[in-house]
Structures are given as structure tokens and as C-alpha cells.
N, C-alpha and C. Protein backbone atom coordinates (compact mmCIF):
# COMPACT_ATOMS: atom_id res chain seq x y z
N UNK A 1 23.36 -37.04 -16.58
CA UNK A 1 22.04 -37.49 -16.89
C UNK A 1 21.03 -37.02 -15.86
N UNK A 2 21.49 -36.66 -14.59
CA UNK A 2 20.62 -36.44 -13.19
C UNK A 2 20.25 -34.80 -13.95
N UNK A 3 21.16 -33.71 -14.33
CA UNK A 3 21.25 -32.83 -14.68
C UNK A 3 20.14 -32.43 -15.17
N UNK A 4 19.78 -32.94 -15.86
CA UNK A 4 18.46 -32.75 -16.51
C UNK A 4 16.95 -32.41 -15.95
N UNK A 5 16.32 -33.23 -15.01
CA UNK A 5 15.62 -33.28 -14.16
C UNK A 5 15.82 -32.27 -12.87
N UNK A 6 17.01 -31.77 -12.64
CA UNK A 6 17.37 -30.82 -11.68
C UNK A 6 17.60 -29.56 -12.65
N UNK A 7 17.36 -29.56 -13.70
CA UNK A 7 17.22 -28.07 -14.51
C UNK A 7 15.78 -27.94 -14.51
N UNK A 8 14.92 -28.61 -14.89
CA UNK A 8 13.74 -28.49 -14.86
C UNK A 8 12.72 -27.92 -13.89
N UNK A 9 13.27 -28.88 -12.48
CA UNK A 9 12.99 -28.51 -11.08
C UNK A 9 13.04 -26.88 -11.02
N UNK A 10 14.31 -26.33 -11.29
CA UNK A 10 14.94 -25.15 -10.82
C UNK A 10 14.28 -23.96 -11.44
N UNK A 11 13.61 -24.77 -12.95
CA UNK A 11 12.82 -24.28 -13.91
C UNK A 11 11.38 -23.47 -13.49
N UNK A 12 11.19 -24.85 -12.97
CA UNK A 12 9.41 -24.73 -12.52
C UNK A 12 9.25 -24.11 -11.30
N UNK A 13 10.47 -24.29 -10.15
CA UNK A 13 10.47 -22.85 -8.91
C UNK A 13 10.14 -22.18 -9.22
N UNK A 14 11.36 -21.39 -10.44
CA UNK A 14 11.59 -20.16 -10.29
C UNK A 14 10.41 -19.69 -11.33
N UNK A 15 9.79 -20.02 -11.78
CA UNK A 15 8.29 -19.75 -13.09
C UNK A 15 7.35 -19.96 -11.71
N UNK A 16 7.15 -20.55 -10.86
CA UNK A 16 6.33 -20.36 -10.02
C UNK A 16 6.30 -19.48 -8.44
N UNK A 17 7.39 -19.32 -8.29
CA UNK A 17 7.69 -18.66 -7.51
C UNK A 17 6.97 -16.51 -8.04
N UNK A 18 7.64 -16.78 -9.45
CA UNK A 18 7.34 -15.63 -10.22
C UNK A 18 6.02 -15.32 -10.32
N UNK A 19 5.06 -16.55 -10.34
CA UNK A 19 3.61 -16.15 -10.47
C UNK A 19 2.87 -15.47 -9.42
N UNK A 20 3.88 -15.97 -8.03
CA UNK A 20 3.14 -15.52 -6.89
C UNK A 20 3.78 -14.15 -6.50
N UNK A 21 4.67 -13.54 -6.69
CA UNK A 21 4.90 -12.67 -6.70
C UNK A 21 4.20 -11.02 -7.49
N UNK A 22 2.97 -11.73 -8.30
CA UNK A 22 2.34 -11.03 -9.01
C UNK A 22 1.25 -11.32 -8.55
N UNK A 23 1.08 -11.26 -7.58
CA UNK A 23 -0.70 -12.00 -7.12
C UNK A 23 -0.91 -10.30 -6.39
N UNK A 24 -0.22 -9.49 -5.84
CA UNK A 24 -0.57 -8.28 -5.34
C UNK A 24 -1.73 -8.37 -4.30
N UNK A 25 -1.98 -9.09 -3.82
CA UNK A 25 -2.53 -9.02 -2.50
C UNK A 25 -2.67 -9.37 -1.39
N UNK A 26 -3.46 -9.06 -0.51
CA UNK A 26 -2.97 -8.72 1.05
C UNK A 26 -3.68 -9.80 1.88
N UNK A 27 -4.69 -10.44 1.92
CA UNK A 27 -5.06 -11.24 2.57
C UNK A 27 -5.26 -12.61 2.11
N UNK A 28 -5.82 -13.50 2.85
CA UNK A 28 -5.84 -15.31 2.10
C UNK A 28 -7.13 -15.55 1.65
N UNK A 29 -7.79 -14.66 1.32
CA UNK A 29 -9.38 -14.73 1.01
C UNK A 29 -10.58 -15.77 1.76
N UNK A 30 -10.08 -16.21 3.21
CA UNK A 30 -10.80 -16.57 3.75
C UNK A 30 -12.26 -15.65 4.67
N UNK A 31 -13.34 -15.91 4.35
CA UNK A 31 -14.42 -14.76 4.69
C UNK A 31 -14.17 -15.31 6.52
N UNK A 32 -14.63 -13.86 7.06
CA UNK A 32 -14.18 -13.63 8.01
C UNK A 32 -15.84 -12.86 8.72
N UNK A 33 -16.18 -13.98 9.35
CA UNK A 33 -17.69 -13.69 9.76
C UNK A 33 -17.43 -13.12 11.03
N UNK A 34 -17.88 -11.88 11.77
CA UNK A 34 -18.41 -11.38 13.38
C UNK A 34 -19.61 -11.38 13.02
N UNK A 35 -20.09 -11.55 14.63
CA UNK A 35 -21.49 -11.16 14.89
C UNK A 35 -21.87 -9.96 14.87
N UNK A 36 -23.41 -9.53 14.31
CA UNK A 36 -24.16 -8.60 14.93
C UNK A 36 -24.06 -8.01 16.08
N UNK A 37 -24.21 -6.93 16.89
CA UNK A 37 -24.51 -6.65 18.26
C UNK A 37 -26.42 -5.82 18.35
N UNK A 38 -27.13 -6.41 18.88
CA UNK A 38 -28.32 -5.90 19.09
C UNK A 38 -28.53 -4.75 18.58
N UNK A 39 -28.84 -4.63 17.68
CA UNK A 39 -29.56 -2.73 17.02
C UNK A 39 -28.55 -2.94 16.05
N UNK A 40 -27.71 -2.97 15.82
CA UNK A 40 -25.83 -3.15 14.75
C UNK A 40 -25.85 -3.97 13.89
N UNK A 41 -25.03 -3.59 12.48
CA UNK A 41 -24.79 -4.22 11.80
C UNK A 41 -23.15 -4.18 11.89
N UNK A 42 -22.77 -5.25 12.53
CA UNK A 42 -21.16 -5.19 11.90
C UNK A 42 -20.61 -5.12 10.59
N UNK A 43 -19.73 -3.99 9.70
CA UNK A 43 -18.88 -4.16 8.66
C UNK A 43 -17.57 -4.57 8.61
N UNK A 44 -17.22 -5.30 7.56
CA UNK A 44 -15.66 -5.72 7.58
C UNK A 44 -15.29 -4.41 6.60
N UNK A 45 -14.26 -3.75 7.01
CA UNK A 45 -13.82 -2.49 6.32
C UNK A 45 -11.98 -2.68 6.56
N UNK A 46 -11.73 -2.15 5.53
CA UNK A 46 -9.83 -1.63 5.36
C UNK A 46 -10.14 -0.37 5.35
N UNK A 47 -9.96 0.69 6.25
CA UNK A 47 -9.81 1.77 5.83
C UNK A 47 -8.29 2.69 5.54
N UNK A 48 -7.30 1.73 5.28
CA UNK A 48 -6.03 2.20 5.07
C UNK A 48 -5.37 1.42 4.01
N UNK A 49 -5.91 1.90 2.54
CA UNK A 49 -4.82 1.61 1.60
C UNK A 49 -4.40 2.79 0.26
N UNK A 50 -3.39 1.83 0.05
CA UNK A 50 -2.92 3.26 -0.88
C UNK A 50 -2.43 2.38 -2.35
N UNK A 51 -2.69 3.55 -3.45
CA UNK A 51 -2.51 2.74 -4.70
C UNK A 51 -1.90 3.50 -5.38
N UNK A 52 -1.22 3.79 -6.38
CA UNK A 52 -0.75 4.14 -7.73
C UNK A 52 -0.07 5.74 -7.22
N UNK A 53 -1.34 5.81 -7.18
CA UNK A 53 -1.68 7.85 -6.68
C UNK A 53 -1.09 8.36 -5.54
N UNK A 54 0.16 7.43 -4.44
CA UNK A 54 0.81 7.93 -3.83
C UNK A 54 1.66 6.67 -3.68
N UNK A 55 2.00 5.92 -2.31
CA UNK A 55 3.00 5.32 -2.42
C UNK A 55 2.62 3.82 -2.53
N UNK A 56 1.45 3.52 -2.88
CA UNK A 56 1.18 2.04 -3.37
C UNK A 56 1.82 1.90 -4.50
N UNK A 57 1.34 0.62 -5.02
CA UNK A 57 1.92 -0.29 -6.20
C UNK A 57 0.85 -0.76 -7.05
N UNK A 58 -0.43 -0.56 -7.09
CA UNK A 58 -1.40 -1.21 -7.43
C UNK A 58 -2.60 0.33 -8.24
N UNK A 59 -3.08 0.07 -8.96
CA UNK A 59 -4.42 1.02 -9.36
C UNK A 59 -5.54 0.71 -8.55
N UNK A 60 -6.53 1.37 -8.31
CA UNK A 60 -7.46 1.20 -7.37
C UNK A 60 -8.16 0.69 -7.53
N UNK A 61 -8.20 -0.12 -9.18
CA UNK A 61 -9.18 -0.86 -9.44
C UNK A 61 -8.86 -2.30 -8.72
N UNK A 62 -7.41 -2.23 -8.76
CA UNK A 62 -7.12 -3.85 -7.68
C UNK A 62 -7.27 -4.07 -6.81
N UNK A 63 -7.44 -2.68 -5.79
CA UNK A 63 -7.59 -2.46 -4.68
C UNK A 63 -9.59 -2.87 -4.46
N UNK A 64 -10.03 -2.59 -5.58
CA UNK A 64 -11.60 -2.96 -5.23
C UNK A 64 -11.86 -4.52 -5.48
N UNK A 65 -11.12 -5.14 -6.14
CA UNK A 65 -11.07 -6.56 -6.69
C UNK A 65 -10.73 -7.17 -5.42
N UNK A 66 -9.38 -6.56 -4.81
CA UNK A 66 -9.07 -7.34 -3.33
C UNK A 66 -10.32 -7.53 -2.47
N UNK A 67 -11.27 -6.26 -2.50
CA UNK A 67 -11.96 -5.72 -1.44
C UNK A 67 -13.10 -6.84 -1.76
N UNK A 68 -13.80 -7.41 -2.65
CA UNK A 68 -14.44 -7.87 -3.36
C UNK A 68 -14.04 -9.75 -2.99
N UNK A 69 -12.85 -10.10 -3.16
CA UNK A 69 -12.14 -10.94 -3.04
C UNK A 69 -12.40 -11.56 -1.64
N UNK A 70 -12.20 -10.72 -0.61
CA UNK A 70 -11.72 -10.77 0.70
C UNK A 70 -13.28 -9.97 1.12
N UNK A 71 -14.38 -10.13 0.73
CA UNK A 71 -15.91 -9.91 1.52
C UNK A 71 -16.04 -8.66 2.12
N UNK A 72 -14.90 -7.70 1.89
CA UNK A 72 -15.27 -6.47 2.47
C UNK A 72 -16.04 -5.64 1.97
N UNK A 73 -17.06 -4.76 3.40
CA UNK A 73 -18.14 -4.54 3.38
C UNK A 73 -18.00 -2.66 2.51
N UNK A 74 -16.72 -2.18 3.09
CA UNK A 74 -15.89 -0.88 2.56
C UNK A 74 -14.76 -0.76 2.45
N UNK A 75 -13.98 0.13 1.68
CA UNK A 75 -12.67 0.06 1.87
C UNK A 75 -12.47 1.87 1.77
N UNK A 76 -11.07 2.15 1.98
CA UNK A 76 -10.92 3.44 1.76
C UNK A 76 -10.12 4.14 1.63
N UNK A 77 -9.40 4.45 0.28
CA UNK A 77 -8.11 4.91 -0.09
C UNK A 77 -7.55 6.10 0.18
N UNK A 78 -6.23 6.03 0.98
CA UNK A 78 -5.96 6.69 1.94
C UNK A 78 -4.43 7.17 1.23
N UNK A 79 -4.91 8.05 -0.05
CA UNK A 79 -3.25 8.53 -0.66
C UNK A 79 -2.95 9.84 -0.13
N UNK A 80 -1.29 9.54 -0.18
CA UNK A 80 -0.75 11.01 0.12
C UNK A 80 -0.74 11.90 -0.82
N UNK A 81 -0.91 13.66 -0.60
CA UNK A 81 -0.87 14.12 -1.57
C UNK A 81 0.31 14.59 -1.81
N UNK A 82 1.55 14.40 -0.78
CA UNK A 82 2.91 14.80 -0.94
C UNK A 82 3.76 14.20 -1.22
N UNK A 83 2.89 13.17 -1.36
CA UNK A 83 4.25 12.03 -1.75
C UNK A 83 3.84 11.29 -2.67
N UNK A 84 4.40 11.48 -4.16
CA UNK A 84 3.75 10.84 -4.72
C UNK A 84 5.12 9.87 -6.04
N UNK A 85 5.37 8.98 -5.56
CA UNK A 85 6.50 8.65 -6.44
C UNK A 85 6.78 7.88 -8.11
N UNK A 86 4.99 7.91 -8.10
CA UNK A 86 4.84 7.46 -9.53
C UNK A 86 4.37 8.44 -10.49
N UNK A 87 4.46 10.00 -9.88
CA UNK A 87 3.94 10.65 -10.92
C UNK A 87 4.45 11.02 -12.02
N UNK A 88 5.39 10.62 -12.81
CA UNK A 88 5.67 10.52 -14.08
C UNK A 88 5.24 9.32 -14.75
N UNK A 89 4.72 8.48 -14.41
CA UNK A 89 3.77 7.13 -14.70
C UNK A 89 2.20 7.59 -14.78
N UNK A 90 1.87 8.51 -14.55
CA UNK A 90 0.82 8.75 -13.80
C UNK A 90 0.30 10.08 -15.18
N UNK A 91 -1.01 10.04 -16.22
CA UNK A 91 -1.10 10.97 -17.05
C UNK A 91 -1.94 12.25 -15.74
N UNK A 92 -1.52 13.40 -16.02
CA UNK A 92 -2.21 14.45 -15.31
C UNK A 92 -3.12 15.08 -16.18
């Protein structure tokens, strides 16, 4: 009779565990304020990611959603052109 309630449990982990595993991104979306310096504008920038088009996992459109997500000011996709392991996924 306990059985029951401990299938369920094991249920709702593993269905939630699964959701977060599809969240594909990199930071906790907390905005992340610096100061100015006199004459300066500070930017928050990633200038190192990679998507689809070499050895990321993501299209670059997720990559701008993150960027968007997470208050950054630029970002800047940084694919290899020799390595590319999705190009049969990939229409040329």
C-alpha cells in the first residue's frame, strides 16, 4: 500500500529532474550591476560561446534569448570552423 506513493514520488523526480535538464542555460539570471568609471560605460559581455555551427548544443537564437535573459550588454559567437560535429544536422 506504501508502494504507491513511492511510485509517484520517483515519478515526479524523474519528470522533473527531466525538465531541468532542458533549460540549456548558463547562468541564474540574476542582473549583475558594475559601476561606471568616469568618461566609461561599463558592458556586461560573453564573448565566448558556441552553438549548433561548431561544438555547441544550442542554435544561436538561444544563445541571444540567454543573452537577453541574463542583461547582457553583447555577446559573441565564437564557432570553430574545423570542427564541426553537427554538420549532417546542419542544411548547407
Amino acid at each position: 500500500m506504501i508502494k504507491v506513493p513511492s511510485l509517484l514520488v520517483i515519478i515526479y523526480l524523474s519528470f522533473t529532474t527531466t525538465l531541468g535538464a532542458q533549460d540549456h542555460s548558463h547562468g541564474s539570471g540574476h542582473a549583475l550591476m558594475y559601476p561606471n568609471i568616469d568618461g566609461y560605460v561599463t558592458l556586461k559581455a560573453d564573448l565566448h560561446q558556441h552553438t549548433v555551427f561548431s561544438d555547441g548544443e544550442v542554435w544561436p537564437t538561444i544563445r541571444v534569448m540567454e543573452a537577453l535573459r541574463e542583461n547582457l550588454d553583447a555577446i559573441s559567437l565564437t564557432e570553430h570552423l574545423e570542427y564541426q560535429p553537427h554538420e549532417q544536422d546542419i542544411p548547407h
